[in-house]
Protein backbone atom coordinates (compact mmCIF):
# COMPACT_ATOMS: atom_id res chain seq x y z
CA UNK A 1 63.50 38.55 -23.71
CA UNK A 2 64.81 34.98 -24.13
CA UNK A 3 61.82 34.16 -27.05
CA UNK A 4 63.71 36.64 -29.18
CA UNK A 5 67.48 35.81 -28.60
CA UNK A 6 66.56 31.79 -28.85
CA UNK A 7 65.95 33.03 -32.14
CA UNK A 8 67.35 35.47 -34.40
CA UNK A 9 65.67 38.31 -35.98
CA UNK A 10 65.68 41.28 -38.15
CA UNK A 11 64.36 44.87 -36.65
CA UNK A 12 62.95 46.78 -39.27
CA UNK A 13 62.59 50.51 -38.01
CA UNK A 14 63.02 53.01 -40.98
CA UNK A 15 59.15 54.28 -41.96
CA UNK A 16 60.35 53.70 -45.38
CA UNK A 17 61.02 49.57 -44.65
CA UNK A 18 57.98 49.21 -42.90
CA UNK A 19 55.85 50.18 -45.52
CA UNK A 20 57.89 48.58 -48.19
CA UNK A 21 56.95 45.45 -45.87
CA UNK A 22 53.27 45.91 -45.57
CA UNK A 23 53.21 46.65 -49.14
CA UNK A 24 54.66 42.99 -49.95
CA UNK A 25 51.91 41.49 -47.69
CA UNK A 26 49.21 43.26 -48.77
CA UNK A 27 50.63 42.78 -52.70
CA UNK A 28 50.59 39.16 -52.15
CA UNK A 29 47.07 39.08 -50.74
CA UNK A 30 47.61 37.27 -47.64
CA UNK A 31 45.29 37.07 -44.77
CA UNK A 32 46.76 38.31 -41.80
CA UNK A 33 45.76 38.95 -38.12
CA UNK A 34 45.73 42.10 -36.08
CA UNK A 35 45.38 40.85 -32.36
CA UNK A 36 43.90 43.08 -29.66
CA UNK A 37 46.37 44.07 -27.36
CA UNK A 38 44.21 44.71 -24.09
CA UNK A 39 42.11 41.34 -24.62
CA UNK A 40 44.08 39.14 -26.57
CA UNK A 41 41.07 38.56 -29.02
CA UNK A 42 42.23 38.27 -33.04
CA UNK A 43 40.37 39.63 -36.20
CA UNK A 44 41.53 38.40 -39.61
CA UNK A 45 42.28 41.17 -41.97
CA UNK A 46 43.62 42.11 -45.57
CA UNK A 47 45.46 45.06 -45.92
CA UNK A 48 43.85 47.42 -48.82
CA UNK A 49 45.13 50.65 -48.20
CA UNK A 50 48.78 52.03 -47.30
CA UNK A 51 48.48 56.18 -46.92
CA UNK A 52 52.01 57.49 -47.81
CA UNK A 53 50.81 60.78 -45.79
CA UNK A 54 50.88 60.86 -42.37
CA UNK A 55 51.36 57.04 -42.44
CA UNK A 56 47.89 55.25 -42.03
CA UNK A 57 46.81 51.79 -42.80
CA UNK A 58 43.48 50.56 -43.95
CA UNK A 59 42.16 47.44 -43.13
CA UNK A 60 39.28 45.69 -44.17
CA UNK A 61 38.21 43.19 -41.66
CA UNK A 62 36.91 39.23 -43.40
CA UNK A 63 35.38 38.09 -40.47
CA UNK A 64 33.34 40.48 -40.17
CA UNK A 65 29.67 39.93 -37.80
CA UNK A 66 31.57 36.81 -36.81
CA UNK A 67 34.43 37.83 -34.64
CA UNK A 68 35.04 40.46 -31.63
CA UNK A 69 34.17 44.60 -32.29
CA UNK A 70 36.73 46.76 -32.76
CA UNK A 71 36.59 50.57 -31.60
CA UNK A 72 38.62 53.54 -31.66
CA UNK A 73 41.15 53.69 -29.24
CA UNK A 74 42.08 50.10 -29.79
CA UNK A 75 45.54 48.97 -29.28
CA UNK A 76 46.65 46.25 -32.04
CA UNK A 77 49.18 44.08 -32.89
CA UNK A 78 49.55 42.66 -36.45
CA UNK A 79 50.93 39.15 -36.72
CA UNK A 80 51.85 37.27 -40.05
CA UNK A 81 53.27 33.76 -40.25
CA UNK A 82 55.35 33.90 -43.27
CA UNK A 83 58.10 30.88 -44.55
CA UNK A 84 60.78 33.01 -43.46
CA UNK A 85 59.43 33.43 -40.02
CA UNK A 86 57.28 35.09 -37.34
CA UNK A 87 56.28 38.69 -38.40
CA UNK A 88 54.66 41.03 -35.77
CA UNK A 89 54.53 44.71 -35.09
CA UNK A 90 54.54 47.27 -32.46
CA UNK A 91 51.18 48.73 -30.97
CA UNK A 92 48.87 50.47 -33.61
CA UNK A 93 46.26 52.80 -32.24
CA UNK A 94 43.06 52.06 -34.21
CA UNK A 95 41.35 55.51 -34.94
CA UNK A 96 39.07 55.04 -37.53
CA UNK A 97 36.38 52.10 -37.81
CA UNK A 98 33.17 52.35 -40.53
CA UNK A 99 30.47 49.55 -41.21
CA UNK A 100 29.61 48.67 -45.16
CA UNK A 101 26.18 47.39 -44.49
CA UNK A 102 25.74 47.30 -48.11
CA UNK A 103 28.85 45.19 -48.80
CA UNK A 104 28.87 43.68 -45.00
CA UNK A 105 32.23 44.86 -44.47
CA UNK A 106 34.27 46.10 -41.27
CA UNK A 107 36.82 48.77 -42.34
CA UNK A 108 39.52 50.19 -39.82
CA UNK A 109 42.58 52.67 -39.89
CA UNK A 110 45.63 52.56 -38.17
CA UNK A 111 48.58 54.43 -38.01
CA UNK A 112 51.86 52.89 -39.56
CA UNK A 113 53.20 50.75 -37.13
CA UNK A 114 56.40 52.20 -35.39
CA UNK A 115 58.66 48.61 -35.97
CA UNK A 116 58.09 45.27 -37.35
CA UNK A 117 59.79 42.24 -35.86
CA UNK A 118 60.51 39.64 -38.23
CA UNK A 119 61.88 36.65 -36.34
CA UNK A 120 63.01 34.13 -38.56
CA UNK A 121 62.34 30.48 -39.04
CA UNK A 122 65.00 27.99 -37.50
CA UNK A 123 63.39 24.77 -38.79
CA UNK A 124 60.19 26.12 -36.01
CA UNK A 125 60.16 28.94 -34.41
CA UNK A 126 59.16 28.00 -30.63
CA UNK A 127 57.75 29.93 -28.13
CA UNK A 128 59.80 30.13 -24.37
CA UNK A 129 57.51 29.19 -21.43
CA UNK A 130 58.67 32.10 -18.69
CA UNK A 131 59.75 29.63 -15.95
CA UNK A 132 57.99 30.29 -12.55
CA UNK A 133 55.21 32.51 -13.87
CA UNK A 134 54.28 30.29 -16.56
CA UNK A 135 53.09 26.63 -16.42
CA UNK A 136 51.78 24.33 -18.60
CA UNK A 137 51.14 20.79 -17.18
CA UNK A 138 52.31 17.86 -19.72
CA UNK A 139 51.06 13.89 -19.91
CA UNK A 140 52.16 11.09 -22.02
CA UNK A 141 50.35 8.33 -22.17
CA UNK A 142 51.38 5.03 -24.35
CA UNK A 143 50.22 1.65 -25.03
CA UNK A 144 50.46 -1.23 -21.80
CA UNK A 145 52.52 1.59 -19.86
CA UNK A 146 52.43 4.14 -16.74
CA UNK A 147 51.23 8.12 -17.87
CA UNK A 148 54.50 9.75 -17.75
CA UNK A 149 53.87 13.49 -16.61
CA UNK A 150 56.04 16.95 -16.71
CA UNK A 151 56.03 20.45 -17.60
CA UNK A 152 56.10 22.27 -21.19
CA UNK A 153 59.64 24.07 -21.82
CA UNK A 154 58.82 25.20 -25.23
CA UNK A 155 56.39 24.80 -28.04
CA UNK A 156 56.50 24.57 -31.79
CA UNK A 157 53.85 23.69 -34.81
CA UNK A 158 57.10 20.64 -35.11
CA UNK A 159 57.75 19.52 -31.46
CA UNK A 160 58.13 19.95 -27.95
CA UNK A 161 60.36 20.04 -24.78
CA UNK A 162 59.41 18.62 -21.26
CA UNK A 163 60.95 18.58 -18.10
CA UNK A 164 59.49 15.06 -17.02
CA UNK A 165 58.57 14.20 -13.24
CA UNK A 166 61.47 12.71 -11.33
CA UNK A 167 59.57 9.47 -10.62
CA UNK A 168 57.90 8.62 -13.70
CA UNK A 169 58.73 5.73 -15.78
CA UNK A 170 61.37 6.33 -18.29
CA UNK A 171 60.51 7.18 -22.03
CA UNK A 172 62.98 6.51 -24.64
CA UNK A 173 64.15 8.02 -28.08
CA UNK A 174 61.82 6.65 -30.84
CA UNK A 175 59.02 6.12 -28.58
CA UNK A 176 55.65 6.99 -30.27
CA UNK A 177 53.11 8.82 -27.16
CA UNK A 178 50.25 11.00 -27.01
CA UNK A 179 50.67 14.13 -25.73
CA UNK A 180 48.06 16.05 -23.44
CA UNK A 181 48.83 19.52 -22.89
CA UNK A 182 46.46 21.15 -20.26
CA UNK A 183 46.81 25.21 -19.44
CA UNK A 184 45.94 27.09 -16.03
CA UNK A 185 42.36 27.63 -17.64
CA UNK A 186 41.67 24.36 -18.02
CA UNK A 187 41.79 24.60 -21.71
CA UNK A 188 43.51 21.17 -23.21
CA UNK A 189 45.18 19.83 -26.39
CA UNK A 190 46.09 16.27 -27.13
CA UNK A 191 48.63 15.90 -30.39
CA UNK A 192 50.75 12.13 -31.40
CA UNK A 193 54.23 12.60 -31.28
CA UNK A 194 57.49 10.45 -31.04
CA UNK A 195 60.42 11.23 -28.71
CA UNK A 196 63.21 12.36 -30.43
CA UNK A 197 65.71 12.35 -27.75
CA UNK A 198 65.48 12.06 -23.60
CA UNK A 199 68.15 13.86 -21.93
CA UNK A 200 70.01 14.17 -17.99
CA UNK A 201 70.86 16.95 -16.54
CA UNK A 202 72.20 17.91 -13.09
CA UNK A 203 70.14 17.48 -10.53
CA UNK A 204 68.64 14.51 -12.32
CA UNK A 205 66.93 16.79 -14.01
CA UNK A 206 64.93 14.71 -16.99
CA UNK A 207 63.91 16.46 -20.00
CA UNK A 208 62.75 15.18 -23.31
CA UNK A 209 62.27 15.72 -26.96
CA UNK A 210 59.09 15.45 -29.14
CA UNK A 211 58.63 15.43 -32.62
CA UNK A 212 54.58 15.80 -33.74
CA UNK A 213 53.78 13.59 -36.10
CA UNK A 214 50.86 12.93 -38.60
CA UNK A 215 48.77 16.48 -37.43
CA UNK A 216 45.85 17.58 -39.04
CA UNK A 217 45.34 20.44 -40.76
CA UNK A 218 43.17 22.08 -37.90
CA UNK A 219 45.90 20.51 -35.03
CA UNK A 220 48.41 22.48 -36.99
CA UNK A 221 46.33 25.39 -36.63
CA UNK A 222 46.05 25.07 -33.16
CA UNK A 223 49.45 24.31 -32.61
CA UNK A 224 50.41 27.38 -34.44
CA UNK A 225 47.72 29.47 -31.79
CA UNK A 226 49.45 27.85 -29.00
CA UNK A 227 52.62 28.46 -29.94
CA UNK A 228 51.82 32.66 -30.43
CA UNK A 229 49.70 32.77 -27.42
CA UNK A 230 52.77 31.71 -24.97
CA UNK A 231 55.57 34.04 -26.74
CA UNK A 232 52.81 36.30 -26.27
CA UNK A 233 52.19 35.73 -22.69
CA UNK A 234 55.91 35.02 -22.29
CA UNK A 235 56.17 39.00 -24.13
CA UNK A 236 53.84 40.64 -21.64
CA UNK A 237 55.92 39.02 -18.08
CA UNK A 238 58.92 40.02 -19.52
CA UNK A 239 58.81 43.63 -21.23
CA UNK A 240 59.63 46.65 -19.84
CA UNK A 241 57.60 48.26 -22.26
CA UNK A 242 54.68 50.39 -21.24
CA UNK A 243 52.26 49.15 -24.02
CA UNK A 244 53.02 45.64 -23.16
CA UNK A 245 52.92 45.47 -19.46
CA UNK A 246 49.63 46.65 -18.72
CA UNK A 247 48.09 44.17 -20.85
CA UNK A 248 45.42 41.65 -19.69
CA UNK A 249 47.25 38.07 -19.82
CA UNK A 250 46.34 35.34 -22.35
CA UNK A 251 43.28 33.79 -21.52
CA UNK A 252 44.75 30.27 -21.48
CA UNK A 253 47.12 31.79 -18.52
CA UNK A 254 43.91 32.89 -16.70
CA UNK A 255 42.63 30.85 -13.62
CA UNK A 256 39.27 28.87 -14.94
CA UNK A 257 36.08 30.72 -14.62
């Protein structure tokens, strides 16, 4: 699972350390995201409950009537962008869900997860685009020159990597461009950036650097969805593990409807 190595990360198994974990997130109050793992589909969350006995979570949903249902027998994933990295946990097997018309609140239970993954922060933590199953088309476009076009290598809320098209027009280090990104379903994301550095390899192989620059706060955002969605996708090609491989892909890696 090369999205792992690139980076390094901490395996927390012991029950013990995984609810010693939850209990800092949900004693900090942060919104986090439990992600369906048969569709893909996300539903913001707080954690309000942690059951010492037999291990189960409670979860009260604050998008609630505006996002995806939830039902027993749901598989999730909890994810949780923290400043020391990329949180995320094995499946949890949703068996409770009630309704709070009064309140208008979504409540579920899970069981403690089995693992969390905490892969940590190296400046950004960038998601590994699974060569030959995976493609994401790339095109720069500057002032009074040529579109330069490639492939994504990897993605980051900070920057980029590209394998550029043999025959395109050279960009340089320092260059400011706009980047399009455009996925198998059509789905597209244009972000400024500046190359930070343009490198040979053999085989003439051309790939360059980019550095985002001046984002908005909802471009970060989406950045930081792209970024999950392809370790995610990247994930589900490459594990051998049965909850993971029968999984429907991301939706941006599905042909367009």
């Amino acid at each position: 699972m090369p999205a792992i190595a690139e980076n390094s990360y901490t395996l927390i198994t012991e029950p013990a350390a995984v609810a010693a974990t939850l209990a800092d997130l949900q004693a900090r109050g942060e919104s986090l995201l439990l992600r369906g793992m048969a569709d893909g589909r996300s539903h913001h969350v707080l954690l309000t409950t942690i059951e010492d006995d037999p291990g189960r979570l409670i979860w009260q949903r604050v998008d609630a009537g505006h996002g995806t249902p939830v039902a027993v027998g749901d598989m999730l994933q909890l994810e949780s962008r923290r400043r020391s990295g990329h949180l995320v946990s094995s499946a949890m097997y949703c068996d409770g869900v009630s309704h709070d018309a009064r309140a208008g609140s979504l409540e579920l239970r899970t069981r403690l997860p089995l693992r969390l993954t905490l892969r940590h922060a190296r400046q950004d933590w960038r998601a590994r685009v699974v060569p030959g199953e995976m493609r994401v088309e790339a095109r720069l476009s500057r002032p009074e020159a040529p579109p330069v076009h490639g492939t994504l290598v990897d993605l980051s809320v900070g920057g980029c990597r590209l394998v550029l098209a043999r025959d395109v027009a050279a960009v340089e280090p320092d260059d400011w461009v706009n980047l399009r990104l455009t996925f198998p379903n059509g789905e597209q994301a244009l972000f400024g950036a500046r190359v930070g550095d343009v490198a040979i390899h053999t085989g003439a192989r051309r790939e360059a650097g980019l550095i985002f620059a001046d984002l908005s706060d909802e471009q970060t955002r989406r950045l930081w969805f792209l970024t999950c969605e392809i370790d995610r996708e990247s994930e589900r090609l490459q594990s051998v593990r049965d909850e993971l491989r029968p999984l429907a892909p991301s939706t941006l890696f599905q042909p367009p409807v």
